[in-house]
N, C-alpha and C. Protein backbone atom coordinates (compact mmCIF):
# COMPACT_ATOMS: atom_id res chain seq x y z
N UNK A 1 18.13 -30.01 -35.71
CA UNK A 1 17.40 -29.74 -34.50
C UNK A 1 18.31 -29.79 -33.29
N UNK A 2 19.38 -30.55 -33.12
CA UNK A 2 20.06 -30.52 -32.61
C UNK A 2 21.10 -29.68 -31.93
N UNK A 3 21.42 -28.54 -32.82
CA UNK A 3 21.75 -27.43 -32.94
C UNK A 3 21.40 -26.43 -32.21
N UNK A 4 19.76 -26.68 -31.75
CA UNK A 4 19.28 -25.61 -31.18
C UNK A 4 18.99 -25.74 -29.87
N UNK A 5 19.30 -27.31 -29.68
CA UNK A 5 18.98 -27.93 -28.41
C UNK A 5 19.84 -27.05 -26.85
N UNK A 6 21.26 -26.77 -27.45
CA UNK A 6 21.62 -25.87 -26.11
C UNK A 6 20.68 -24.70 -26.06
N UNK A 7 20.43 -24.03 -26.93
CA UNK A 7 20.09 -22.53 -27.15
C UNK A 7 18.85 -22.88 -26.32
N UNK A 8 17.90 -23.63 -26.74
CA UNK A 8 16.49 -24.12 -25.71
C UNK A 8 16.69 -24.24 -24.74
N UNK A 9 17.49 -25.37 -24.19
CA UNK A 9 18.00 -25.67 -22.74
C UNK A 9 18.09 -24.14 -21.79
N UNK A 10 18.75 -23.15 -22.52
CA UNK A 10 19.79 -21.92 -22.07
C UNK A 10 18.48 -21.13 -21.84
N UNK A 11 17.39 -20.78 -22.78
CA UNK A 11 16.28 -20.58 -22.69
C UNK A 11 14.99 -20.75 -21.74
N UNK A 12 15.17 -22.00 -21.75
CA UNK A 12 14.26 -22.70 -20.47
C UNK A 12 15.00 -22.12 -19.46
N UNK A 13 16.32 -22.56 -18.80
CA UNK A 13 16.91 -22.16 -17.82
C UNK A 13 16.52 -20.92 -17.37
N UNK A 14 16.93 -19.95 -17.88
CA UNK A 14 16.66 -18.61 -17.73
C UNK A 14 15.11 -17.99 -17.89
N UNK A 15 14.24 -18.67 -17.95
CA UNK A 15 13.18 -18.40 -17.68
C UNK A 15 12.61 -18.94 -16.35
N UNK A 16 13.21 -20.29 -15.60
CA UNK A 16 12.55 -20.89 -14.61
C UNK A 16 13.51 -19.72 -13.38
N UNK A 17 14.24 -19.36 -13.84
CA UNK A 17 15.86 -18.39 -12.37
C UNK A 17 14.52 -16.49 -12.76
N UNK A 18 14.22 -16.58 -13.51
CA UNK A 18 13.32 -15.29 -13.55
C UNK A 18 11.92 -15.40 -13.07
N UNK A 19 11.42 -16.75 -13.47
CA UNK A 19 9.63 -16.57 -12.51
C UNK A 19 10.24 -17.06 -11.09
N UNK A 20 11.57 -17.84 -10.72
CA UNK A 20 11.85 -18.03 -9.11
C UNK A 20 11.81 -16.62 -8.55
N UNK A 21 12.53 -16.00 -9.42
CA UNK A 21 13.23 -14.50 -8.74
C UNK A 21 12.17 -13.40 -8.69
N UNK A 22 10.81 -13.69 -9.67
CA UNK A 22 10.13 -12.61 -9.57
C UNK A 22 8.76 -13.10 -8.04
N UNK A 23 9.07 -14.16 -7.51
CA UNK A 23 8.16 -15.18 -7.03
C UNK A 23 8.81 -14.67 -5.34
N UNK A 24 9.88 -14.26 -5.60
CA UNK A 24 10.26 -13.55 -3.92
C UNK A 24 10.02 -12.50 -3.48
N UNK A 25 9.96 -12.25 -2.38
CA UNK A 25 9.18 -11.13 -1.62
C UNK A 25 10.29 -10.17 -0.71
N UNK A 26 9.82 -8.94 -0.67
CA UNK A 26 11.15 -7.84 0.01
C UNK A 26 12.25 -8.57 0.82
N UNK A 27 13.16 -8.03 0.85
CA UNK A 27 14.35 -8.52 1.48
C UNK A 27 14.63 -9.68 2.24
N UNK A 28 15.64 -9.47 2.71
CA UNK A 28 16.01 -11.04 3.05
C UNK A 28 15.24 -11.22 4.43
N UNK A 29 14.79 -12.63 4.66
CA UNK A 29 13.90 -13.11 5.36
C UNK A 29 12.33 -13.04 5.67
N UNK A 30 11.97 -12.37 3.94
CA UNK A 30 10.76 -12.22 3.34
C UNK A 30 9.96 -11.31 4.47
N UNK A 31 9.59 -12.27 5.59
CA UNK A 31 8.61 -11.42 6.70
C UNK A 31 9.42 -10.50 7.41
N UNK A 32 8.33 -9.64 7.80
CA UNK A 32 9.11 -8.77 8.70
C UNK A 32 8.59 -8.78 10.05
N UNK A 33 8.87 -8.64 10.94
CA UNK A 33 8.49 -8.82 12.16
C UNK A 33 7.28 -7.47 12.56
N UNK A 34 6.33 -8.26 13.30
CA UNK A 34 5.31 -7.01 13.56
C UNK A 34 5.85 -6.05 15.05
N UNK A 35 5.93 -4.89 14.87
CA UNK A 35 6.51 -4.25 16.25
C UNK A 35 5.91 -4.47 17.11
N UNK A 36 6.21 -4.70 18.69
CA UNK A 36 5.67 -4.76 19.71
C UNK A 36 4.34 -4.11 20.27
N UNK A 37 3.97 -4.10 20.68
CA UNK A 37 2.34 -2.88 21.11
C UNK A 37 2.37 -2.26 20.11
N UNK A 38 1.50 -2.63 18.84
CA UNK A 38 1.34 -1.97 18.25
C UNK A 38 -0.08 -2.60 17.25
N UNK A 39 -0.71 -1.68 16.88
CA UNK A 39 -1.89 -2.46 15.62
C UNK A 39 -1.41 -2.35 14.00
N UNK A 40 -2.12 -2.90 12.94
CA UNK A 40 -2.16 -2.83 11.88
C UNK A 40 -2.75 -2.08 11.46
N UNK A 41 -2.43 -0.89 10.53
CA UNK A 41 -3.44 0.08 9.69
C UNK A 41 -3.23 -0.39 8.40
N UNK A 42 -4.51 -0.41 7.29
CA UNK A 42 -4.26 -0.22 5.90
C UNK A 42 -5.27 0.93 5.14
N UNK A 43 -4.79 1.18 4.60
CA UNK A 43 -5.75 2.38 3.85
C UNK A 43 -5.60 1.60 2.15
N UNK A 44 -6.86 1.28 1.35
CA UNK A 44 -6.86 1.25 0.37
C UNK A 44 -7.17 2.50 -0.74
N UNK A 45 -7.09 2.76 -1.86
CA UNK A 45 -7.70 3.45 -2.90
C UNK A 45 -8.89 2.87 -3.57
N UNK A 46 -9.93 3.53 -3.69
CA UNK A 46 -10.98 3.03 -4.13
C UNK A 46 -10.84 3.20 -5.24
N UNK A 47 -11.66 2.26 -6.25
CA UNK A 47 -11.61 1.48 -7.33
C UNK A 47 -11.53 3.05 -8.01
N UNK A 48 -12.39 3.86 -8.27
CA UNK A 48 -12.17 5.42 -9.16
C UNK A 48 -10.90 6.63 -8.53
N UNK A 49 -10.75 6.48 -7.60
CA UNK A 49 -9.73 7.27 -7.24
C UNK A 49 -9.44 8.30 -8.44
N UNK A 50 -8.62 7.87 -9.23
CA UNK A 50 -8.25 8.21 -10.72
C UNK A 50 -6.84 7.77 -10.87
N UNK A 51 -6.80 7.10 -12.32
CA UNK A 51 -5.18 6.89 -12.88
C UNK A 51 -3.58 7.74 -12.86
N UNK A 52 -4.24 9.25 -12.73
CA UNK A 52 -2.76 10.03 -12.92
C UNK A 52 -2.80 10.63 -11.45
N UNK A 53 -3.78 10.19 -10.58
CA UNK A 53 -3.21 11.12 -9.05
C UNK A 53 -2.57 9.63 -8.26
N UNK A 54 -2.15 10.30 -7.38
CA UNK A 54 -1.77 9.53 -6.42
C UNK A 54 -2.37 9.73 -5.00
N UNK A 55 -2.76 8.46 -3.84
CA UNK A 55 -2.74 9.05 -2.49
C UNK A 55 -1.50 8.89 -2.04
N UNK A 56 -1.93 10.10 -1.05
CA UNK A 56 -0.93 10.67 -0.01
C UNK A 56 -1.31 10.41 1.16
N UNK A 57 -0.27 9.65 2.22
CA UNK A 57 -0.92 9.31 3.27
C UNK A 57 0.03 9.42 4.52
N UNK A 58 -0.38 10.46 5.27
CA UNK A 58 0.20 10.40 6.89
C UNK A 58 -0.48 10.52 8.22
N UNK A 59 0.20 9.94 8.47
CA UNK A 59 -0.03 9.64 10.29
C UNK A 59 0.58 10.87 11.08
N UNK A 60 -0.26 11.01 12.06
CA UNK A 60 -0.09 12.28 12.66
C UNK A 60 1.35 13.58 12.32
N UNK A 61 0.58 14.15 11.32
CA UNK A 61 0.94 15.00 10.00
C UNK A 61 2.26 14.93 9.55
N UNK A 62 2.54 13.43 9.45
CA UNK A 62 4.11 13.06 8.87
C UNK A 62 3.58 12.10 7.09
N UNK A 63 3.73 12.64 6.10
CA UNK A 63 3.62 12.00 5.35
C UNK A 63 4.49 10.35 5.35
N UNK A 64 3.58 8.99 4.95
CA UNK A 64 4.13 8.23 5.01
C UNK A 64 4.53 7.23 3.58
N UNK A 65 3.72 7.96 3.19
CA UNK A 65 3.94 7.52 1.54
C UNK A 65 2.74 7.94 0.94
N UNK A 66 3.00 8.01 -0.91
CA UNK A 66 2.50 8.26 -1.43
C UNK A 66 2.15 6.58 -3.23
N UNK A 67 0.75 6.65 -2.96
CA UNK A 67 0.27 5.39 -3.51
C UNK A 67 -0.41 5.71 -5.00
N UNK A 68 0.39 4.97 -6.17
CA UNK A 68 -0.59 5.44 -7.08
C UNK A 68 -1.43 4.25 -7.17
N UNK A 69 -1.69 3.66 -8.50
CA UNK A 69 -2.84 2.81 -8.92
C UNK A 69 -2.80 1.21 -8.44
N UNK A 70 -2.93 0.48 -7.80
CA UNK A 70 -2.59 -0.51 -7.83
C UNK A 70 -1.61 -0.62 -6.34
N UNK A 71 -1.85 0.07 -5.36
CA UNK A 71 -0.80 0.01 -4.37
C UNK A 71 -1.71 0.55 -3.25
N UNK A 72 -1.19 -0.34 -1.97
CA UNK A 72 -2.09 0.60 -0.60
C UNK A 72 -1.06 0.46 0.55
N UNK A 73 -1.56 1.78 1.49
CA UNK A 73 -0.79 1.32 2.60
C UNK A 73 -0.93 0.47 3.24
N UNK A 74 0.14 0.02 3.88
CA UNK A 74 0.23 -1.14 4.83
C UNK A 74 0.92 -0.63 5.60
N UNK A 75 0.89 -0.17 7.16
CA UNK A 75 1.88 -0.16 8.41
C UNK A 75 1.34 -0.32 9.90
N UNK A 76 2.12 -0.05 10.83
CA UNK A 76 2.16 -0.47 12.20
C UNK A 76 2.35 0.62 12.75
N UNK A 77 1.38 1.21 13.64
CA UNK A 77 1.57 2.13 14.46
C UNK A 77 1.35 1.85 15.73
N UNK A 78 2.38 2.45 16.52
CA UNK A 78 2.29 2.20 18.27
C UNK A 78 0.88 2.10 18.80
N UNK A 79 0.02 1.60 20.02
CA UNK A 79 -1.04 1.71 20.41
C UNK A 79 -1.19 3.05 21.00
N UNK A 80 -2.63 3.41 21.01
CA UNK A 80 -2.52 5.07 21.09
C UNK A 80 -3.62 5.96 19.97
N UNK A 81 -3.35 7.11 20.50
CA UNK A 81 -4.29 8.03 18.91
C UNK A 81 -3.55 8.64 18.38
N UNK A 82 -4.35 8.12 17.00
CA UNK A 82 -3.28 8.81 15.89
C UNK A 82 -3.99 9.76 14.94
N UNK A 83 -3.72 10.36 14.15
CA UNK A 83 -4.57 10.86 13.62
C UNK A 83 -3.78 10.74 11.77
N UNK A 84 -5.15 10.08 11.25
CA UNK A 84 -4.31 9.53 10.08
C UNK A 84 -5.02 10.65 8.61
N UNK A 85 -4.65 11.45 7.77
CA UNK A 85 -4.82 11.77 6.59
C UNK A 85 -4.64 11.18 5.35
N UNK A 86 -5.81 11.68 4.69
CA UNK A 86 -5.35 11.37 2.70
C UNK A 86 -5.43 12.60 2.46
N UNK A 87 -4.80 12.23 1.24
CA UNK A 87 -5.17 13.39 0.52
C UNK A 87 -4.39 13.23 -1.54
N UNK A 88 -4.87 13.45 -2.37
CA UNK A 88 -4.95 13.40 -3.23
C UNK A 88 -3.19 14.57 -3.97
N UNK A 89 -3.16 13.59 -5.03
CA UNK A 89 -1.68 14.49 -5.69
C UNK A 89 -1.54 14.32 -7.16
N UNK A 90 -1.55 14.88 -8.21
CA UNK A 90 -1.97 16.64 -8.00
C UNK A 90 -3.08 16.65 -7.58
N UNK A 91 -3.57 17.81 -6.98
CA UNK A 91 -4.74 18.21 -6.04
C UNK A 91 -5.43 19.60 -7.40
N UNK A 92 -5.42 19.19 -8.36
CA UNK A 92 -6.09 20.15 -9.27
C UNK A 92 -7.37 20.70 -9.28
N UNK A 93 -8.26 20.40 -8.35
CA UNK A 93 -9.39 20.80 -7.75
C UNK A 93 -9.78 21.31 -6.66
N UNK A 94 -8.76 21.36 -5.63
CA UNK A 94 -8.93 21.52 -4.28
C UNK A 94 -9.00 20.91 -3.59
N UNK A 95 -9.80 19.73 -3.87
CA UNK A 95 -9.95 18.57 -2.85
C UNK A 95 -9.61 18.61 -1.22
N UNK A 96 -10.82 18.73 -0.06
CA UNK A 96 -10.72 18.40 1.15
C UNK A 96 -9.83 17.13 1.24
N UNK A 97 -9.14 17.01 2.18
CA UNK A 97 -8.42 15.68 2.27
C UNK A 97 -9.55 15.00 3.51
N UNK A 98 -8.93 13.57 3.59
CA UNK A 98 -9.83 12.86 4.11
C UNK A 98 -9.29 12.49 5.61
N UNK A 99 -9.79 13.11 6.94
CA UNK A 99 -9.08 12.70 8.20
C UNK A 99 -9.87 11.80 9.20
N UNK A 100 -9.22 10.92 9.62
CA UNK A 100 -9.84 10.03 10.91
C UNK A 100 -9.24 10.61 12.19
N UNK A 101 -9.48 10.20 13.19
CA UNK A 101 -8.56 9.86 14.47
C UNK A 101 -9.09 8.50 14.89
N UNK A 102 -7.82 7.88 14.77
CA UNK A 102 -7.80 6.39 15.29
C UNK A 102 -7.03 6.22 16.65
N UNK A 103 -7.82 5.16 17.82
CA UNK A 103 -7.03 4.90 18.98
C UNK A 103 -6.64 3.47 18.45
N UNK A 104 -5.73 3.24 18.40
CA UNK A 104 -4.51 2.42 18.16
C UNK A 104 -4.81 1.14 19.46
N UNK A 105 -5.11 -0.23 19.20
CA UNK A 105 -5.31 -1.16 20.72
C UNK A 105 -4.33 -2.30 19.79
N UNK A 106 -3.44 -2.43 20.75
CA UNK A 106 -2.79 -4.10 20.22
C UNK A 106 -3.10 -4.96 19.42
N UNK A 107 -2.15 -5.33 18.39
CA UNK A 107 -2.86 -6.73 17.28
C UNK A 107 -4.26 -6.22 17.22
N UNK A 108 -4.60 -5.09 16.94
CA UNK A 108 -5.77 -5.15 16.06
C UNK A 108 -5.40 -4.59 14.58
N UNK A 109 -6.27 -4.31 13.71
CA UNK A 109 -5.70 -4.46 12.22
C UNK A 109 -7.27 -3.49 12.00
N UNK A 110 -6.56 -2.08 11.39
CA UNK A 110 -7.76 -1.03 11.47
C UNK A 110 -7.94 -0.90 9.71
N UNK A 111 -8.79 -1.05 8.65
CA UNK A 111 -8.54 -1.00 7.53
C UNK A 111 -9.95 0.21 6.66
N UNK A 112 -9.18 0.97 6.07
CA UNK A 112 -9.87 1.50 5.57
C UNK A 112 -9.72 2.31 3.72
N UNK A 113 -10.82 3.03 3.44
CA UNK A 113 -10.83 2.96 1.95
C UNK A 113 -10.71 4.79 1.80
N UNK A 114 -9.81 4.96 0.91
CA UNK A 114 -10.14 6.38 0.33
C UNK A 114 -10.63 6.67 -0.50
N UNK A 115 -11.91 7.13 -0.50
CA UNK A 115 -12.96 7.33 -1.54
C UNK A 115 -13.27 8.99 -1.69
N UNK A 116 -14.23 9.40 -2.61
CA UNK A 116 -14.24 10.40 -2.85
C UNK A 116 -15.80 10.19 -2.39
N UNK A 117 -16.13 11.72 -1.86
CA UNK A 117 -17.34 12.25 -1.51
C UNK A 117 -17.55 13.35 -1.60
N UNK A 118 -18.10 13.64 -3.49
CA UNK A 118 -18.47 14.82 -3.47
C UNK A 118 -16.52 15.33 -4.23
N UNK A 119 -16.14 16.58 -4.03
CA UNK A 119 -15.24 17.16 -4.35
C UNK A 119 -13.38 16.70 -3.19
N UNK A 120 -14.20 15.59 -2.34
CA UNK A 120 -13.44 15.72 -1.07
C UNK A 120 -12.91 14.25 -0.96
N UNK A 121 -12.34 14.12 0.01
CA UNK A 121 -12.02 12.62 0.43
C UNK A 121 -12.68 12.27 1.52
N UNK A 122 -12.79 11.41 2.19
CA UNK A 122 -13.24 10.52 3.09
C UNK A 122 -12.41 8.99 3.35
N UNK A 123 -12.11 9.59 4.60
CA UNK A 123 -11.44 7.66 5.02
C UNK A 123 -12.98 6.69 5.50
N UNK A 124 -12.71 5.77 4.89
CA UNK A 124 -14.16 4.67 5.16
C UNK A 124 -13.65 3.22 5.57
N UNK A 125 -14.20 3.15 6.56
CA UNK A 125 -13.61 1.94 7.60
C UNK A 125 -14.17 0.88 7.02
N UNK A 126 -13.97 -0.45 6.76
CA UNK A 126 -13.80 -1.14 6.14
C UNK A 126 -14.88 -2.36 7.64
N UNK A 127 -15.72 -3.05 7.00
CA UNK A 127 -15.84 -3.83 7.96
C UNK A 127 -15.29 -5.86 7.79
């Protein structure tokens, strides 16, 4: 038994340096600072969305990323109006994409859901 005692040790070790390492968060100094005059937007995917598309999501018609299952936006846009889109990828149906216009007010935090309505999208504000 003895024998195996490093090999365990070496084992344990390297399992506690992998749940530390998987237990940290983006780059160095974890947080990131929130920009000045500016609010919080999030757009989630609603629970059916579907498994093989992805959303697509931009702010005044700049794509800002694209989200598959299990992922939402999170960002900071200046105070102001913006005008924010979804829209679905592959788009094998046509699908309307889904548009708001949001006025943007300081430290506020605007959150909403992309759902389907019908053949189309819809952004749905979150209360």
């Amino acid at each position: 038994m003895k024998k195996y005692a490093p090999i365990i040790g070496a084992l344990a070790l390297i399992s506690v340096a992998l749940t530390l390492g998987a237990c940290q968060t983006s780059g160095p100094g974890a947080a990131t600072a929130v920009p000045p005059n500016s609010g919080h937007v999030l757009i989630y995917r609603v629970a059916n969305f579907g498994e093989d598309m992805a959303l697509v999501v931009s702010v005044d018609g700049k794509d800002v990323g694209s989200f598959t299952q299990g992922a939402n936006y999170s960002g900071y846009l200046p105070a102001g109006q913006h005008r924010l889109t979804v829209r679905a990828e592959p788009n094998r149906t046509a699908a309307g994409p889904g548009r708001k216009t949001l006025n943007v007010q300081v430290g506020q935090t605007y959150s909403y859901t992309a759902a389907w309505s019908g053949e189309n999208l819809r952004l749905i504000r979150n209360q």
